[in-house]
N, C-alpha and C. Protein backbone atom coordinates (compact mmCIF):
# COMPACT_ATOMS: atom_id res chain seq x y z
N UNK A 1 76.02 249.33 188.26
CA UNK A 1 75.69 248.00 188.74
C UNK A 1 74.59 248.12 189.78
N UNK A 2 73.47 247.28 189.68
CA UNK A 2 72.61 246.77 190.32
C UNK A 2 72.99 246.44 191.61
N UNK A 3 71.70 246.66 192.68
CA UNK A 3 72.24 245.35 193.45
C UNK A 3 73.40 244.88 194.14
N UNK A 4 74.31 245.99 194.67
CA UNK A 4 75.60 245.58 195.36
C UNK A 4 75.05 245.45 196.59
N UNK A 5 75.97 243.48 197.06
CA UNK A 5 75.92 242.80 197.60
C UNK A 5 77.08 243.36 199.33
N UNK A 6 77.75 243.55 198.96
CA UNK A 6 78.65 243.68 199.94
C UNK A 6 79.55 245.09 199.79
N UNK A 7 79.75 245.87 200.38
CA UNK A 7 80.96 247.26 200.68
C UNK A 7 82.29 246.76 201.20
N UNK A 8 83.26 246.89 200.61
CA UNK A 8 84.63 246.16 200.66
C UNK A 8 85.54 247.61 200.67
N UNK A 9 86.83 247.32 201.34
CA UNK A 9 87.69 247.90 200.90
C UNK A 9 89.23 247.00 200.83
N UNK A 10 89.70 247.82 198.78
CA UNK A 10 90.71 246.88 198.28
C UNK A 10 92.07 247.65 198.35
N UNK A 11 92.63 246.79 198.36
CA UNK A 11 94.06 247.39 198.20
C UNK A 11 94.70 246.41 196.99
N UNK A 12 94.37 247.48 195.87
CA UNK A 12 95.93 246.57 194.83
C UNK A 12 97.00 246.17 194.95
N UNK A 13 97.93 245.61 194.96
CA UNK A 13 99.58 245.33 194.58
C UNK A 13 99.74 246.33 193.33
N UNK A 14 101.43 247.13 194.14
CA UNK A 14 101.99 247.82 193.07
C UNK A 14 102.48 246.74 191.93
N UNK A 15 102.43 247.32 191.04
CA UNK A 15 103.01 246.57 189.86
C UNK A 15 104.53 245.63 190.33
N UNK A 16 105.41 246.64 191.22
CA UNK A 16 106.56 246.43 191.25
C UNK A 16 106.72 245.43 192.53
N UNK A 17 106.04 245.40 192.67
CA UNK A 17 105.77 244.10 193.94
C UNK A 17 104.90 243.08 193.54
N UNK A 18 104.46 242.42 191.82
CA UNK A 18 103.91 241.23 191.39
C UNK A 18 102.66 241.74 191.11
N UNK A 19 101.91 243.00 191.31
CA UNK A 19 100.37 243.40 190.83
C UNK A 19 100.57 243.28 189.44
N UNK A 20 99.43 243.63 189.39
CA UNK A 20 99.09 243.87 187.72
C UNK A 20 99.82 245.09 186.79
N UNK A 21 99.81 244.66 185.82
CA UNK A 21 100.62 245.50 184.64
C UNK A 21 100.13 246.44 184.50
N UNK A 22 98.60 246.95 184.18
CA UNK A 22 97.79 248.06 183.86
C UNK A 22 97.04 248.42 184.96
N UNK A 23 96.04 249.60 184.74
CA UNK A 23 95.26 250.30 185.22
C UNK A 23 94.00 249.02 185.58
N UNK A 24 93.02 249.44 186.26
CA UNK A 24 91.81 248.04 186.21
C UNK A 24 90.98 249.21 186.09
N UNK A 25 89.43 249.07 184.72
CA UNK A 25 88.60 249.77 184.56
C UNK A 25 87.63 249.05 185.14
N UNK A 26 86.13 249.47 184.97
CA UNK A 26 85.26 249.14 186.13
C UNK A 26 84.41 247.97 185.01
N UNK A 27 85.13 247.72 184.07
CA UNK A 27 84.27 246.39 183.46
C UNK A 27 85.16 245.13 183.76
N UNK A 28 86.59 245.29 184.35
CA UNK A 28 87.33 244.44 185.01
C UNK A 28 87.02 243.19 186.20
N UNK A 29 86.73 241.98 185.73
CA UNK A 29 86.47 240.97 186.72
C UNK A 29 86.93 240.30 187.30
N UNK A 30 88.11 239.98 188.28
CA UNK A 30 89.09 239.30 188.60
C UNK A 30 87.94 238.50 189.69
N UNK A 31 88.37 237.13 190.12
CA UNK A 31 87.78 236.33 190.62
C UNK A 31 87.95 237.00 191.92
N UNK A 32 86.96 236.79 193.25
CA UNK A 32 87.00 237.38 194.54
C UNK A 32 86.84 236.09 195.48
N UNK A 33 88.08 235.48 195.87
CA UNK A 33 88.85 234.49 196.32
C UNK A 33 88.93 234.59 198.22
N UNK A 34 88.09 233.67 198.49
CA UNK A 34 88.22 233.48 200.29
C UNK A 34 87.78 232.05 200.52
N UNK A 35 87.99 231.58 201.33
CA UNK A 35 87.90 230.25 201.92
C UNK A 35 88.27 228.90 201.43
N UNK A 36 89.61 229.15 200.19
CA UNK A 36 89.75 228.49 199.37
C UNK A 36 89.17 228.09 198.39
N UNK A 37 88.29 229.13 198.17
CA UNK A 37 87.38 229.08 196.49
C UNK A 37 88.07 230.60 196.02
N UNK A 38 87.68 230.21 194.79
CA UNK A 38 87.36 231.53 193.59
C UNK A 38 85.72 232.07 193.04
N UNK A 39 85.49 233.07 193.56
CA UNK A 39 83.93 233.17 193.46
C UNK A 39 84.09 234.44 191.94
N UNK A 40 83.19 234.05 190.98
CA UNK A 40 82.55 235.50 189.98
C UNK A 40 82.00 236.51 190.79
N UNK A 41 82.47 237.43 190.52
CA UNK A 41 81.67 239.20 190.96
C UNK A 41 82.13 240.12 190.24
N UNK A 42 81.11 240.61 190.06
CA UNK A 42 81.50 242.36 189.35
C UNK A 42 81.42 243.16 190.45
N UNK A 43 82.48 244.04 189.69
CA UNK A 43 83.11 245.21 190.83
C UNK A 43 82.74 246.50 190.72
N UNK A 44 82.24 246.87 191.56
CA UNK A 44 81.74 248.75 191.33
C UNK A 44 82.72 249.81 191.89
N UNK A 45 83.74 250.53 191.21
CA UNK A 45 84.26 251.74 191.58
C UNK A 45 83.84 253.01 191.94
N UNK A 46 82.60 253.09 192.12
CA UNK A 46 81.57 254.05 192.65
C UNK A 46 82.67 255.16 191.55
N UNK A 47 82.58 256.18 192.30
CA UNK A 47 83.09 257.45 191.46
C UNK A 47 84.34 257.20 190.45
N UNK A 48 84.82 256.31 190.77
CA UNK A 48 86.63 256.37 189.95
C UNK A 48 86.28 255.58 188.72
N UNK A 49 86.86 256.32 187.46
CA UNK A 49 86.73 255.40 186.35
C UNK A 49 87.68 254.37 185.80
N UNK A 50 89.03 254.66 187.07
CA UNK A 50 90.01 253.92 186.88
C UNK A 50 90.40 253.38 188.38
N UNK A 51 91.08 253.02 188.61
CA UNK A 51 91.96 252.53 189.33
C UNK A 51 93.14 251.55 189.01
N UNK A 52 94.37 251.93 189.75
CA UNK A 52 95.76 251.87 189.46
C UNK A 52 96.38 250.52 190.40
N UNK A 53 97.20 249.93 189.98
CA UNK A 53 98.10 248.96 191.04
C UNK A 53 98.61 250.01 192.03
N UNK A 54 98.07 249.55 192.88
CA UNK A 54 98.58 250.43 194.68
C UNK A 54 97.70 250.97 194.96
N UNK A 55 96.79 251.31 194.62
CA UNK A 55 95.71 252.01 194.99
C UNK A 55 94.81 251.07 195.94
N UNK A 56 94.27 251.67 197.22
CA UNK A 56 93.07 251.18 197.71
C UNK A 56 92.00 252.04 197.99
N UNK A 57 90.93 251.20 197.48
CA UNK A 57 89.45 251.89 196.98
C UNK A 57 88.82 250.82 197.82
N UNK A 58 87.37 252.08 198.18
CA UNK A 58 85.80 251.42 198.05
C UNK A 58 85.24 250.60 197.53
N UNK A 59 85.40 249.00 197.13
CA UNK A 59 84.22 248.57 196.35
C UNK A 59 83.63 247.96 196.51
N UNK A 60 81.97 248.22 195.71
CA UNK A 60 81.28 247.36 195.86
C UNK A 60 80.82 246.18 195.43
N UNK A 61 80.75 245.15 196.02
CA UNK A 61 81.03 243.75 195.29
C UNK A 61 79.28 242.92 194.72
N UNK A 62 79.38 242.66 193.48
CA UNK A 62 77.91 241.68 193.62
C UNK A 62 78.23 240.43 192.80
N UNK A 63 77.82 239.62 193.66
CA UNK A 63 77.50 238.31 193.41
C UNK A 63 76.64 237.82 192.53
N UNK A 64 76.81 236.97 191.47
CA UNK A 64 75.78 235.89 190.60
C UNK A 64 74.61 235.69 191.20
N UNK A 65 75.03 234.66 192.71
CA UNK A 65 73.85 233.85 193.68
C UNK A 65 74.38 234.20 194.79
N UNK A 66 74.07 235.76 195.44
CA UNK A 66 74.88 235.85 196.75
C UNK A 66 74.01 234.98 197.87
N UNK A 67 72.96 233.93 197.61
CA UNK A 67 72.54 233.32 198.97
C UNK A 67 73.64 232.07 199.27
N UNK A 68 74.93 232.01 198.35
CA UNK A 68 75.70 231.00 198.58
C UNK A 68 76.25 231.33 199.81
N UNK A 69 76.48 233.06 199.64
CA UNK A 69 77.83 233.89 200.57
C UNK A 69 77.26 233.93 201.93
N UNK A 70 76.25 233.57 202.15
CA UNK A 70 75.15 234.23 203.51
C UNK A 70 75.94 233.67 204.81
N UNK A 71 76.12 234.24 205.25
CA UNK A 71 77.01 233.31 207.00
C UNK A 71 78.61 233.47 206.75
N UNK A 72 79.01 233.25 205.32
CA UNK A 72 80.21 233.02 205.30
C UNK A 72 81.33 234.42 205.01
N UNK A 73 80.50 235.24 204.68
CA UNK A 73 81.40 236.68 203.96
C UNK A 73 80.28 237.47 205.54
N UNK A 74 81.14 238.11 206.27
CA UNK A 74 80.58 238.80 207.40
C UNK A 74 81.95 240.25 207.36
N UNK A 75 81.08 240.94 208.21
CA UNK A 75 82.17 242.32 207.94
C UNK A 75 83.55 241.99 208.74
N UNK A 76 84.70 242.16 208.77
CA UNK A 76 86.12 242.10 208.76
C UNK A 76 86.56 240.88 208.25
N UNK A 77 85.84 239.90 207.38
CA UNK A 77 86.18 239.10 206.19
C UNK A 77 87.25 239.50 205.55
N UNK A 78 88.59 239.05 205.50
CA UNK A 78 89.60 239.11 204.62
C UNK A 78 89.10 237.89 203.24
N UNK A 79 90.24 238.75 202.25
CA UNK A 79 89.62 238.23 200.94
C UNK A 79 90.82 238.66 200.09
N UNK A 80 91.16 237.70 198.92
CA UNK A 80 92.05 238.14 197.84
C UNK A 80 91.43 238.42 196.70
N UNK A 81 92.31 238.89 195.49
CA UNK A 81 91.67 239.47 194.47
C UNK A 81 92.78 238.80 193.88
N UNK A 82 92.48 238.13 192.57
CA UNK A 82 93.10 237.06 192.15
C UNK A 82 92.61 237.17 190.21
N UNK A 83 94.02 237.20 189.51
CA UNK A 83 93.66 236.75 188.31
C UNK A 83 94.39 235.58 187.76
N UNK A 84 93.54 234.63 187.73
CA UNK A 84 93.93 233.09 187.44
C UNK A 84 94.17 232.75 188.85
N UNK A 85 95.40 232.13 188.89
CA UNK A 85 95.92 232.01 190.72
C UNK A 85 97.26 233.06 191.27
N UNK A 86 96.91 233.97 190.38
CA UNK A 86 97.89 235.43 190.45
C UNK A 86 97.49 236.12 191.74
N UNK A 87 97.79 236.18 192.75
CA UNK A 87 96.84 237.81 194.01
C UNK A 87 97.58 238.94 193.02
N UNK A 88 96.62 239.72 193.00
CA UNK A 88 96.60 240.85 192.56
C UNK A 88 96.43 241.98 193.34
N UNK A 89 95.46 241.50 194.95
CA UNK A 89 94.76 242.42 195.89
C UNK A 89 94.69 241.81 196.84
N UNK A 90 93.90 242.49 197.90
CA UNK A 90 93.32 242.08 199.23
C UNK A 90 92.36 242.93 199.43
N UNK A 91 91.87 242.42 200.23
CA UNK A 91 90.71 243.19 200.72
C UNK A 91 90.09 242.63 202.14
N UNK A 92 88.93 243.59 202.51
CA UNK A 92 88.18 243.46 204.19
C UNK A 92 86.58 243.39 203.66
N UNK A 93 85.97 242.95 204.09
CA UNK A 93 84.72 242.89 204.10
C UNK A 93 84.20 243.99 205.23
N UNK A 94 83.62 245.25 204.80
CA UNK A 94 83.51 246.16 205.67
C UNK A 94 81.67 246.15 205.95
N UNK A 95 80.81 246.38 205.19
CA UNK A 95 79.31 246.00 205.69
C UNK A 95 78.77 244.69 204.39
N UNK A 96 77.81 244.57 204.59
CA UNK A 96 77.26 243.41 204.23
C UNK A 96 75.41 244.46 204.17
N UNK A 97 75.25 244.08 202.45
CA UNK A 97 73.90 245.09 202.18
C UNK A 97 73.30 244.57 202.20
N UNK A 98 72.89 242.62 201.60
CA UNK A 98 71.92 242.09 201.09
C UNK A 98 72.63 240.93 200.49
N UNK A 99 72.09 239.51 201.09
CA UNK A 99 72.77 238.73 200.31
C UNK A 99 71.23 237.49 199.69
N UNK A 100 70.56 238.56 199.75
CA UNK A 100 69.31 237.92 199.04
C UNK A 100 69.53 238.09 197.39
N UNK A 101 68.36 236.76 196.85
CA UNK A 101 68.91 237.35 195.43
C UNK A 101 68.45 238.22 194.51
């Protein structure tokens, strides 16, 4: 992936506590949910070709039109990871690369 917008770190839900059923591969898009929206982003696992429910990883997040996010996603930004209106995750907004488009 091009162009990552923001450096995050996620923490899944174990399965056994309401996460997800499977593994999440890195073509996986779950909506990236803060301020009472649901925003599109693709997710970059830098080195891992998988990642597991419970696991917390590095990722890097990019945006469609990140000049929407500008002011509003700043570093210690909490954030959910959401499929449908499922949390699946959480996460922190740790730096902020570029929210030009």
């Amino acid at each position: 992936m091009n162009d990552i917008h923001l450096i995050t770190t996620i923490t899944y839900i174990p399965t056994n506590r309401g996460g997800r059923e499977g593994e999440i591969l890195s073509d996986f898009r779950p909506q990236f949910y803060y301020d009472g929206e649901d925003w599109d982003a693709e997710y970059s696992y830098g080195e891992y070709q998988k990642v597991n429910p419970g696991d917390t990883v590095d990722v890097g997040i990019r945006f469609r039109d990140p000049s929407i996010h500008r002011d509003k996603l700043v570093p210690g930004k909490l954030f959910l990871i959401r499929e449908g209106h499922k949390v699946i995750g959480y996460g922190v907004v740790r730096e902020i690369l570029s929210m030009d488009c």
